[in-house]
Protein backbone atom coordinates (compact mmCIF):
# COMPACT_ATOMS: atom_id res chain seq x y z
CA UNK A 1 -5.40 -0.82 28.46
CA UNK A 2 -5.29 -3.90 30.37
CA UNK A 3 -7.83 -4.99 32.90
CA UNK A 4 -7.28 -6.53 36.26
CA UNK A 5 -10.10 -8.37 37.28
CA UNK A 6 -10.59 -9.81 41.07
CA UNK A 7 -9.62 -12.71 41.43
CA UNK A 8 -11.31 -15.31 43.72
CA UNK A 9 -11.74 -14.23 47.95
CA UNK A 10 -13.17 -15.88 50.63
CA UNK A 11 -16.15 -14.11 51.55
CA UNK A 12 -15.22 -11.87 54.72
CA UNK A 13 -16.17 -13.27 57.89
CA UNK A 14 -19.15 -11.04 60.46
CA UNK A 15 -17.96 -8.10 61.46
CA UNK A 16 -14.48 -8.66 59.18
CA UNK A 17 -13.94 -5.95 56.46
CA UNK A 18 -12.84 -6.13 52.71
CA UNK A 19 -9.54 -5.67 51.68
CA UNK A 20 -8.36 -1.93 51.91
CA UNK A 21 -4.39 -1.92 51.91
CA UNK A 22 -3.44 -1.13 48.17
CA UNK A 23 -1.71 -3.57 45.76
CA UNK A 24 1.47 -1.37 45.73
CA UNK A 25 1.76 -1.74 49.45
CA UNK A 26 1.31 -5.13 49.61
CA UNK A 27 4.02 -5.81 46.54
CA UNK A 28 6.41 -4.24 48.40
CA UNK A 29 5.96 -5.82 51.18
CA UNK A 30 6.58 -9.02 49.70
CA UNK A 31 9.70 -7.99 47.78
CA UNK A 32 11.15 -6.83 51.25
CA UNK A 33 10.17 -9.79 52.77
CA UNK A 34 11.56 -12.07 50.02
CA UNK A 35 14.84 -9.92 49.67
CA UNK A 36 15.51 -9.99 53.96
CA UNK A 37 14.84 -13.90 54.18
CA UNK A 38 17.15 -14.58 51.10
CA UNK A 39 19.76 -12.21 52.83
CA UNK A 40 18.96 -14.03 56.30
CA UNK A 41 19.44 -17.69 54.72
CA UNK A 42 22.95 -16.56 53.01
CA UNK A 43 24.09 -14.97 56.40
CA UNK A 44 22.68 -17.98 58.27
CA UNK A 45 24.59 -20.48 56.44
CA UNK A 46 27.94 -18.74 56.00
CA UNK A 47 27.93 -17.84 60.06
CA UNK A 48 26.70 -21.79 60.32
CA UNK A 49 29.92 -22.92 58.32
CA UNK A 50 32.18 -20.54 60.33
CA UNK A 51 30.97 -22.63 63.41
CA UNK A 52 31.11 -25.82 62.09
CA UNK A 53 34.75 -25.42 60.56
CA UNK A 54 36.02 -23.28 63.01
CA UNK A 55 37.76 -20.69 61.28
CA UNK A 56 39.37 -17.63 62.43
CA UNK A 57 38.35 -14.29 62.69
CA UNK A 58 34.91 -12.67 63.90
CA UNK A 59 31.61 -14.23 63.80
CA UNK A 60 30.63 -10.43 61.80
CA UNK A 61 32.56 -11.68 58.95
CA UNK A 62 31.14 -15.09 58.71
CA UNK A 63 28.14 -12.51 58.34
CA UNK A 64 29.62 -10.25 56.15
CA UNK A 65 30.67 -13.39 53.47
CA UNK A 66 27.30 -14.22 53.49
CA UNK A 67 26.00 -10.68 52.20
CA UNK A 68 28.88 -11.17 49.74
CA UNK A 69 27.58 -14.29 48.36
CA UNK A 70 24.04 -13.31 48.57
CA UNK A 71 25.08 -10.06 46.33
CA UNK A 72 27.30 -12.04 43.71
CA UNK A 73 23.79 -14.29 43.37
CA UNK A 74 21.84 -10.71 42.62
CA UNK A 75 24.58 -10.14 39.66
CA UNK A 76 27.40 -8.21 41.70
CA UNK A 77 31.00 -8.84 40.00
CA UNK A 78 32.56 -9.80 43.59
CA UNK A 79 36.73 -9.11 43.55
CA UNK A 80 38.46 -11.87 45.26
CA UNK A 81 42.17 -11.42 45.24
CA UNK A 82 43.05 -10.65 41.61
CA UNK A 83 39.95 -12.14 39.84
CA UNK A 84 36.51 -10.88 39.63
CA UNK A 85 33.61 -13.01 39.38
CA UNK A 86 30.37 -12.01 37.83
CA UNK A 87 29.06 -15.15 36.88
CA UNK A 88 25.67 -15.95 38.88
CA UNK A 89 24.75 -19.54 40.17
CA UNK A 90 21.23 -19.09 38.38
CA UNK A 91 19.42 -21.33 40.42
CA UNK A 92 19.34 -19.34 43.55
CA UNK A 93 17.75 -16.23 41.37
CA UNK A 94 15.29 -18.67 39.80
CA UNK A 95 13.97 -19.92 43.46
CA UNK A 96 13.76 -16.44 43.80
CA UNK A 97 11.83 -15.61 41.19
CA UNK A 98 9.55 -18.47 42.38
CA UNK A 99 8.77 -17.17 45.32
CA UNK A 100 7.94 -13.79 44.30
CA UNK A 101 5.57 -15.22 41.89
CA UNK A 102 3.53 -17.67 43.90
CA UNK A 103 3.61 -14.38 46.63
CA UNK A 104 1.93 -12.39 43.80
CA UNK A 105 -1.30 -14.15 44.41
CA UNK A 106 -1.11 -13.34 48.26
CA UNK A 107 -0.69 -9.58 47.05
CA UNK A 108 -3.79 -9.45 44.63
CA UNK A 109 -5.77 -11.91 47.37
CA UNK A 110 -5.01 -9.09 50.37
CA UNK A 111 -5.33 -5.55 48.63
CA UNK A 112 -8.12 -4.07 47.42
CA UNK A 113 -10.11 -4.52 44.29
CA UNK A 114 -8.98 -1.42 42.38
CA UNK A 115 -7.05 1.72 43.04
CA UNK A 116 -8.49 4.92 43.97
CA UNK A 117 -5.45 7.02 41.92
CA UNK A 118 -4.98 5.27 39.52
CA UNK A 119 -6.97 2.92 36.30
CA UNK A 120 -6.23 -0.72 37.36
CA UNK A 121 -3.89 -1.36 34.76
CA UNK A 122 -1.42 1.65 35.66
CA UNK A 123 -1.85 0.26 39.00
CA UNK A 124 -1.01 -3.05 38.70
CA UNK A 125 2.19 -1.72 36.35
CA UNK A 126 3.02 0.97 39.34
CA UNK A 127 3.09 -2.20 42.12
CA UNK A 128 5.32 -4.14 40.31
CA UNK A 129 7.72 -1.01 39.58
CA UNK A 130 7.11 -0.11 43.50
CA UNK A 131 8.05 -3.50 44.31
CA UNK A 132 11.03 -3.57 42.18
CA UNK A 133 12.55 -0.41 43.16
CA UNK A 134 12.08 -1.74 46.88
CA UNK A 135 13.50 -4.92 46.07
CA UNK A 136 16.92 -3.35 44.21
CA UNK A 137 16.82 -0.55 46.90
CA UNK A 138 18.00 -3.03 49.20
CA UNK A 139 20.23 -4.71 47.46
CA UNK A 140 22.29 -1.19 46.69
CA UNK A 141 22.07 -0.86 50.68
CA UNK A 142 23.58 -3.97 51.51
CA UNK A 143 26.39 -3.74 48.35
CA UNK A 144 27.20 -0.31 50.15
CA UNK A 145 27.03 -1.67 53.69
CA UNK A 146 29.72 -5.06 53.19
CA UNK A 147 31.69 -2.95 50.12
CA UNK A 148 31.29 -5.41 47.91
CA UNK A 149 34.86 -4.48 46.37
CA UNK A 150 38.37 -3.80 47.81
CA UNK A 151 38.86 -2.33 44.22
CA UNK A 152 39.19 1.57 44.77
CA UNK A 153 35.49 2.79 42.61
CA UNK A 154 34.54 -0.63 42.00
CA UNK A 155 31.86 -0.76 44.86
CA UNK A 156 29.63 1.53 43.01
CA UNK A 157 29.79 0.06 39.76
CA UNK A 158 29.31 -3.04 41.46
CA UNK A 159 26.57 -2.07 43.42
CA UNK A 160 24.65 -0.27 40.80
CA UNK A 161 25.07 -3.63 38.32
CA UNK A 162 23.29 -6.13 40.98
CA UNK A 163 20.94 -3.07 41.78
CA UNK A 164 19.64 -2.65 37.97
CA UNK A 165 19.96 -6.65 37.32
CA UNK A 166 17.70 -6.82 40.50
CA UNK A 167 15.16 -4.48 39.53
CA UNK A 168 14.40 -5.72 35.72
CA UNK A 169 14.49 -9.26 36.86
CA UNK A 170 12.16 -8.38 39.90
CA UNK A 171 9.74 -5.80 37.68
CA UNK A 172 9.28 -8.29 35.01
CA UNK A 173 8.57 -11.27 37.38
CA UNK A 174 6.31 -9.31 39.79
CA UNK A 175 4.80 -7.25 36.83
CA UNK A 176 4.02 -11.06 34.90
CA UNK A 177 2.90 -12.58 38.30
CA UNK A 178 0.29 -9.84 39.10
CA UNK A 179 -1.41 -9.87 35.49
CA UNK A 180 -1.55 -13.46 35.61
CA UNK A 181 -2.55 -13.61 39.45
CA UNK A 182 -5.63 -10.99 38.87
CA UNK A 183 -6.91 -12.97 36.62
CA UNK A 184 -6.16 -10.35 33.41
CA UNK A 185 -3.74 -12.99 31.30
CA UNK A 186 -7.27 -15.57 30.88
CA UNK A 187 -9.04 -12.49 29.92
CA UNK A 188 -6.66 -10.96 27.51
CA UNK A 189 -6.29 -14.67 26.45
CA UNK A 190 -10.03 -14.52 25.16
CA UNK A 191 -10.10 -11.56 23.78
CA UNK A 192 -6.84 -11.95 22.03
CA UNK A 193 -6.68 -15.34 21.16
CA UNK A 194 -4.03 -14.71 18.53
CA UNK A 195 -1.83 -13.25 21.49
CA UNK A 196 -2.50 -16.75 24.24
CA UNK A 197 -2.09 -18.81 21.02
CA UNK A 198 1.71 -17.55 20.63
CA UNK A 199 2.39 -16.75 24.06
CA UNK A 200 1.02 -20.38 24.91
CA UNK A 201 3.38 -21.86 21.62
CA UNK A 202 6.92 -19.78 22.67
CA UNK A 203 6.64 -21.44 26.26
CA UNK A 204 5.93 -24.69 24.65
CA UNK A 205 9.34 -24.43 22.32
CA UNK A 206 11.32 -22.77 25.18
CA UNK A 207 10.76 -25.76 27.85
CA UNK A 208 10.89 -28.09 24.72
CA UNK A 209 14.56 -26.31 24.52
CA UNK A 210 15.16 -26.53 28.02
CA UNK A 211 14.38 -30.57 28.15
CA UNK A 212 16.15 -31.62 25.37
CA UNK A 213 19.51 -29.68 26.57
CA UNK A 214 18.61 -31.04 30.05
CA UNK A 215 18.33 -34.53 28.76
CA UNK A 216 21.93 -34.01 26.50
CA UNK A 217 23.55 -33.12 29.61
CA UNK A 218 22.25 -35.88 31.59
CA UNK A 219 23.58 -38.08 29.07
CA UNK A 220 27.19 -36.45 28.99
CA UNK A 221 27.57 -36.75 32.93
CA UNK A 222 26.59 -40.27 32.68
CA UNK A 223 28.75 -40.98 29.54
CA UNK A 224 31.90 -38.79 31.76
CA UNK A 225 30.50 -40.07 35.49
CA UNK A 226 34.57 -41.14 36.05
CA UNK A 227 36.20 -37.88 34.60
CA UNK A 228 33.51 -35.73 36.83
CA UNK A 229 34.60 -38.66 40.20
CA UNK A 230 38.22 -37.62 39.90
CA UNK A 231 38.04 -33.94 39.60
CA UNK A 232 36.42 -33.85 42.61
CA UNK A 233 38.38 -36.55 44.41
CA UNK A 234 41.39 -34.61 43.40
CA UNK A 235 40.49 -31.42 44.99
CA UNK A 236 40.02 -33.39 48.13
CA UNK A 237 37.80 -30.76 49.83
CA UNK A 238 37.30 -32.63 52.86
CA UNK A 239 33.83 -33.12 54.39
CA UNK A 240 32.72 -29.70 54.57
CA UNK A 241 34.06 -28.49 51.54
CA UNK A 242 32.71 -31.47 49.55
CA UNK A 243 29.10 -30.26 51.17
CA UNK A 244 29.94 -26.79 49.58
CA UNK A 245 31.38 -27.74 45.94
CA UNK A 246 28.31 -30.28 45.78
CA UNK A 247 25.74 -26.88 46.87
CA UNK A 248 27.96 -24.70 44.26
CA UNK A 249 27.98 -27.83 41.20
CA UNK A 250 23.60 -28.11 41.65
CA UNK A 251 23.44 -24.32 42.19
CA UNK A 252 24.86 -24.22 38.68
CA UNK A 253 23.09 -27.03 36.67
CA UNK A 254 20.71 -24.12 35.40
CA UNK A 255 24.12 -22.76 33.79
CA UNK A 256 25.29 -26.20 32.51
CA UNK A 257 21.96 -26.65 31.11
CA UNK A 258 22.04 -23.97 29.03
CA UNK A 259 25.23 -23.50 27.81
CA UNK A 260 24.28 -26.95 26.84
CA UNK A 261 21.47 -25.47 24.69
CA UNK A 262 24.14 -23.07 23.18
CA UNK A 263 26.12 -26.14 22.16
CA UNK A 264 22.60 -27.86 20.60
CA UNK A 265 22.20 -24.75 18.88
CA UNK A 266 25.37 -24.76 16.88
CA UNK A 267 28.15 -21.78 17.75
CA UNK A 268 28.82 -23.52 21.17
CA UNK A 269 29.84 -21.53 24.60
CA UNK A 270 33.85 -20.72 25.26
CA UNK A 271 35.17 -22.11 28.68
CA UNK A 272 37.91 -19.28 28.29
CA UNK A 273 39.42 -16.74 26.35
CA UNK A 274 40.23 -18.84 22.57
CA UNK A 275 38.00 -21.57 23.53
CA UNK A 276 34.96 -22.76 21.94
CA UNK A 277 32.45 -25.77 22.33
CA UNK A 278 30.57 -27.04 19.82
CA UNK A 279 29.05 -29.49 17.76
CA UNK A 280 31.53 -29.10 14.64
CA UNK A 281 35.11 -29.03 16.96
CA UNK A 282 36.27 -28.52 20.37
CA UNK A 283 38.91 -26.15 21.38
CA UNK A 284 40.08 -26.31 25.42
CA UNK A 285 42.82 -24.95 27.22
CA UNK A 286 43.72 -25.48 30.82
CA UNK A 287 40.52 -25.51 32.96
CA UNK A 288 39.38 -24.96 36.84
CA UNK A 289 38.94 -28.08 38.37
CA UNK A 290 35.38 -28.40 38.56
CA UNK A 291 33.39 -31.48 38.23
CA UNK A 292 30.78 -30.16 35.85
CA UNK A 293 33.77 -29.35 33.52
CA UNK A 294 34.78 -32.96 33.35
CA UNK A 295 31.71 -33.65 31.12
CA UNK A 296 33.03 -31.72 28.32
CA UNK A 297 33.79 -33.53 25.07
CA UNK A 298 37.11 -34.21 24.55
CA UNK A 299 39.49 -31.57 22.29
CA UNK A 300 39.14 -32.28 18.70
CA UNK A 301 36.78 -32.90 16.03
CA UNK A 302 33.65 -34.55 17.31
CA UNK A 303 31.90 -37.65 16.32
CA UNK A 304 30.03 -37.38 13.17
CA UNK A 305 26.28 -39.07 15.33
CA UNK A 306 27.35 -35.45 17.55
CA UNK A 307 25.73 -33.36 14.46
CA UNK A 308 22.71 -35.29 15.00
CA UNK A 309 22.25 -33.26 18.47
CA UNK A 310 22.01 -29.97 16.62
CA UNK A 311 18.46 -31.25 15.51
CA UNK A 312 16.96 -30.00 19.01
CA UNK A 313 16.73 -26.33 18.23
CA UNK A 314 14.55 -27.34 14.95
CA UNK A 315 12.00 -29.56 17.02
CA UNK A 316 11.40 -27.22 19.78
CA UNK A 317 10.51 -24.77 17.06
CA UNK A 318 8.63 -26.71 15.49
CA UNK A 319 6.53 -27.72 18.68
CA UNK A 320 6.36 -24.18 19.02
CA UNK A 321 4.76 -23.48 16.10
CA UNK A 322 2.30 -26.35 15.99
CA UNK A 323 1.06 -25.56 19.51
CA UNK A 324 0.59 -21.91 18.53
CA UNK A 325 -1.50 -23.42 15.02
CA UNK A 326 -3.54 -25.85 17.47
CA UNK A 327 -4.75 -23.42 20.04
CA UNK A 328 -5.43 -21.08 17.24
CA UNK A 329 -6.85 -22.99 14.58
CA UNK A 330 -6.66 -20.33 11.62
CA UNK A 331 -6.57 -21.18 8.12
CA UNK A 332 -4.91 -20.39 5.11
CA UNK A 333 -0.78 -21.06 5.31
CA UNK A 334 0.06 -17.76 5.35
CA UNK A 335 -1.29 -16.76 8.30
CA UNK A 336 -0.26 -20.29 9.99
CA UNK A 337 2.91 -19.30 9.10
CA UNK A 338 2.97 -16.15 10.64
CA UNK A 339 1.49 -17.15 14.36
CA UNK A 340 4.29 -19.92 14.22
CA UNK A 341 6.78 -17.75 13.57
CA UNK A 342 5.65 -15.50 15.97
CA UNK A 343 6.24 -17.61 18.43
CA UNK A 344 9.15 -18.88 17.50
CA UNK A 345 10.46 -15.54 17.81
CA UNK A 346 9.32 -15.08 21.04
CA UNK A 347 10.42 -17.99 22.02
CA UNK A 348 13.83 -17.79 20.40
CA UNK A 349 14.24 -14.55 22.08
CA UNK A 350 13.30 -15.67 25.81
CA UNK A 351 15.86 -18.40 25.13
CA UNK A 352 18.30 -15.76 24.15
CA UNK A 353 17.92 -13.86 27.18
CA UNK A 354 18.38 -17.19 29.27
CA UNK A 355 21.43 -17.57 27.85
CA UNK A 356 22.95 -14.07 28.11
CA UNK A 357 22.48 -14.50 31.47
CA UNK A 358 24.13 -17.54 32.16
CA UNK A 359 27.48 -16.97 31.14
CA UNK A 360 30.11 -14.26 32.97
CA UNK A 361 33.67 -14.24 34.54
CA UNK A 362 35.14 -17.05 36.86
CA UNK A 363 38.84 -15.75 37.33
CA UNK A 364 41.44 -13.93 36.16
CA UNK A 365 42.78 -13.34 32.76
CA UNK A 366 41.45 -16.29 29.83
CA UNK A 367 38.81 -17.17 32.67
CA UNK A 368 37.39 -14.01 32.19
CA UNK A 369 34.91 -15.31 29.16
CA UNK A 370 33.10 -17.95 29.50
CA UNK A 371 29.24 -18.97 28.72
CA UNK A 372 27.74 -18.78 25.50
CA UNK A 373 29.52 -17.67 22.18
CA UNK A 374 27.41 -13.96 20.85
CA UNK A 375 26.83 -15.74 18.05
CA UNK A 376 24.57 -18.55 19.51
CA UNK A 377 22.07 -16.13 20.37
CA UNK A 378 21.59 -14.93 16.99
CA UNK A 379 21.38 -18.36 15.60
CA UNK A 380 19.01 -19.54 18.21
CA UNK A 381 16.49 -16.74 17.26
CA UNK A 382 16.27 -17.47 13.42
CA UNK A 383 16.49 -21.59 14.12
CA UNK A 384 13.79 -21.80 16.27
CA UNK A 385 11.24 -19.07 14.86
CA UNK A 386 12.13 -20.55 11.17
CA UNK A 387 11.32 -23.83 12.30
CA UNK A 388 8.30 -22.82 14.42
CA UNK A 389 7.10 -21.00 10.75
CA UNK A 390 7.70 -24.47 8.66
CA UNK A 391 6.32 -26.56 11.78
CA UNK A 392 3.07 -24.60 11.57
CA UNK A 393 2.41 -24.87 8.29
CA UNK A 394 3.34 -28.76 8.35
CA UNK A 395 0.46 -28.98 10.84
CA UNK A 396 -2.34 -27.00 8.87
CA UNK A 397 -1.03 -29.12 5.87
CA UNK A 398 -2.01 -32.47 7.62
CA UNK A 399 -4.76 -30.88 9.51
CA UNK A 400 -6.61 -28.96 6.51
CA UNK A 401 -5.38 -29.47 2.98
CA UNK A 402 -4.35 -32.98 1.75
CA UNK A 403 -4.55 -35.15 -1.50
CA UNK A 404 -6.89 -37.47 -1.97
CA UNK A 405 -4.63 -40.34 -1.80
CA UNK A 406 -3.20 -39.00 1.42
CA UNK A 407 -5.05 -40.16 4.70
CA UNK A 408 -5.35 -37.64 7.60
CA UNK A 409 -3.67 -38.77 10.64
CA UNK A 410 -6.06 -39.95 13.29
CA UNK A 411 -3.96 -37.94 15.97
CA UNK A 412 -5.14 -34.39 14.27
CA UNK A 413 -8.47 -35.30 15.12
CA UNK A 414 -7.84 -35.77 19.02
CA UNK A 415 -9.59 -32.19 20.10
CA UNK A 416 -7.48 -32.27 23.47
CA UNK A 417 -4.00 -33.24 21.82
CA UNK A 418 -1.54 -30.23 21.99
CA UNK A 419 -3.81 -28.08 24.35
CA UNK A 420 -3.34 -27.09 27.66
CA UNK A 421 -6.16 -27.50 29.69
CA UNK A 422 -7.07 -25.50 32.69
């Protein structure tokens, strides 16, 4: 059973009571208040462009667009002419999900203590499934209200697809948020310290991930800087438009960015149907013009230095695994072996979930697959935690057991290295 501890108030002013409003009130408050602001923003700046370009039709569907768009963000396969497009910008739902995390700590800090119902860790799990179901409850409302497809019985399906993608994401961000925000993550991390050790080692491998394939994609824009110029100087978008493909290209680096990490982890991502990307060839047919495409590699078989890249899924394992060893500190290889592979696992399968998510449709026909290959996400898992395993036990080797006529490194002995301090 987990515990929710208090976590640190101001003492009430004279005359000024405790908190009394309960923690799944105040959760779903905040999820209503973060789902209307991100709905008012969207509407905001579609009825903002409908002034400023002066297009026809009725200010209401300037307003209406901007539901649209706010919906496709939340996961909702919008229908425009022939094509459907399900693939989501992630960085919107990532703000998102910042927000409703740091508000997680104004939720704890403003209810009370402990529930009256219910033990305080059913009621920390029933706010964050309260403030879930609020949260996809009006998304379905607003899919419904602007029919989010001309497609006769697509609107439900639709609907019901941002509505469930809306409530997991929400539930496991709000759920996460409140455990750490009540102060029950450092406690569980004390009692458990084999659970903080891995949980603490998978985040270390998974932003390890994340930087490396951020870094490789830096490097490809700069390498293709001219190729990603032209595409857009081709479409010749016009002042406006060139504001709105430039929003749309940085809305999408958290997509680049990881199909990126696909491509690092060997099987590659398909920019169409009979495509493929990746380290040992590239296959391309005709593509959208979109800047961010014109830092693909070129067709063909790749440079042989490119197989060098494919190294990054083995050293964020391996970080993984020593950072789970360090903040542990058990002996006997076995057992090193088994934390780091623990997190590996976790940490493979967090990146795995990342990039399911970051792939989907972005026209008609071919179009209609693109993001990560299936097979990446397999590979991922058993790279990283197998390298997060041999990692671990590298450490313990230099850290405990050594020959005599091998010196211990003096960075083992640094007590802070590899921990994260409070």
């Amino acid at each position: 059973m987990v515990v929710v501890h208090d976590i640190e108030r101001s003492a009430p002013a004279d005359g000024e009571s405790s908190p009394t409003r309960p923690l799944t009130v105040s959760t779903c408050l905040l999820t209503a208040a973060v789902a209307g602001a991100g709905l008012t923003v969207a509407a905001g700046i579609a009825v903002l462009s409908y002034l400023v370009t002066g297009a026809d039709g009725a200010s209401s569907d300037a307003v209406r667009a901007g539901a649209l768009v706010w919906m496709g963000l939340h996961g909702g396969s919008l229908s425009v002419s022939s094509a459907t497009v399900s693939l989501v910008p992630l960085l919107v739902p990532l703000l998102i999900g910042l927000v409703l995390w740091r508000g997680c700590r104004w939720a704890v800090a403003t209810s009370a203590a402990t529930s009256r119902l219910l033990p305080a860790g059913l009621s920390t799990t029933a706010a964050a499934l309260a403030g879930a179901t609020c949260y996809a409850v009006i998304v379905a409302l607003v899919g419904w209200g602007v029919e989010i497809s001309s497609v006769p019985g697509a609107v439900d399906i639709a609907v019901l697809r941002a509505a469930g993608l809306s409530f997991v994401a929400a539930a496991a961000t709000v759920g996460v948020g409140l455990f750490v925000a009540a102060g029950s993550w450092a406690e569980l991390a004390e009692r458990r310290p084999p659970v903080g050790a891995v949980v603490r080692g998978a985040a270390t491998g998974v932003q390890a991930m994340l930087a490396l394939s951020a870094l490789t994609l830096v490097v490809a824009t700069a390498w293709r800087a001219g190729q990603v110029l032209t595409i857009g100087a081709d479409l010749e978008p016009g002042i406006a438009g060139a504001v709105g493909l430039v929003l749309l290209s940085v809305c999408t680096l958290p997509n680049a960015v990881l199909w990126t990490a696909a491509y690092l982890v060997g099987p590659g991502f398909a920019v169409g149907a009979g495509t493929v990307v990746s380290p040992d060839g590239v296959l391309l047919g005709a593509l959208p013009a979109y800047p961010l495409f014109g830092t693909l590699p070129a067709p063909g078989p790749p440079g042989g230095w490119l197989s060098l890249l494919t190294v990054a899924p083995v050293l964020a394992g391996a970080l993984a695994g020593v950072v789970a060893v360090r903040e542990l500190g058990t002996a006997g290889w076995w057992r090193q072996a088994l934390h780091g592979g623990a997190a590996g696992v976790c940490a493979g399968l967090s990146l795995t979930l990342l990039l399911f998510a970051s792939g989907g449709s972005i026209g008609p026909g071919r179009m209609e697959q693109t993001g990560p290959l299936p097979a990446a996400l397999l590979v991922g898992v058993l790279t990283v935690a197998v390298a997060a395993s041999a990692g671990a036990v590298a450490y313990g080797a230099l850290c405990g057991w050594r020959p005599g006529w091998l010196p211990r490194p003096r960075w083992t002995h640094r007590p802070g290295w590899f921990r994260r301090t409070a």
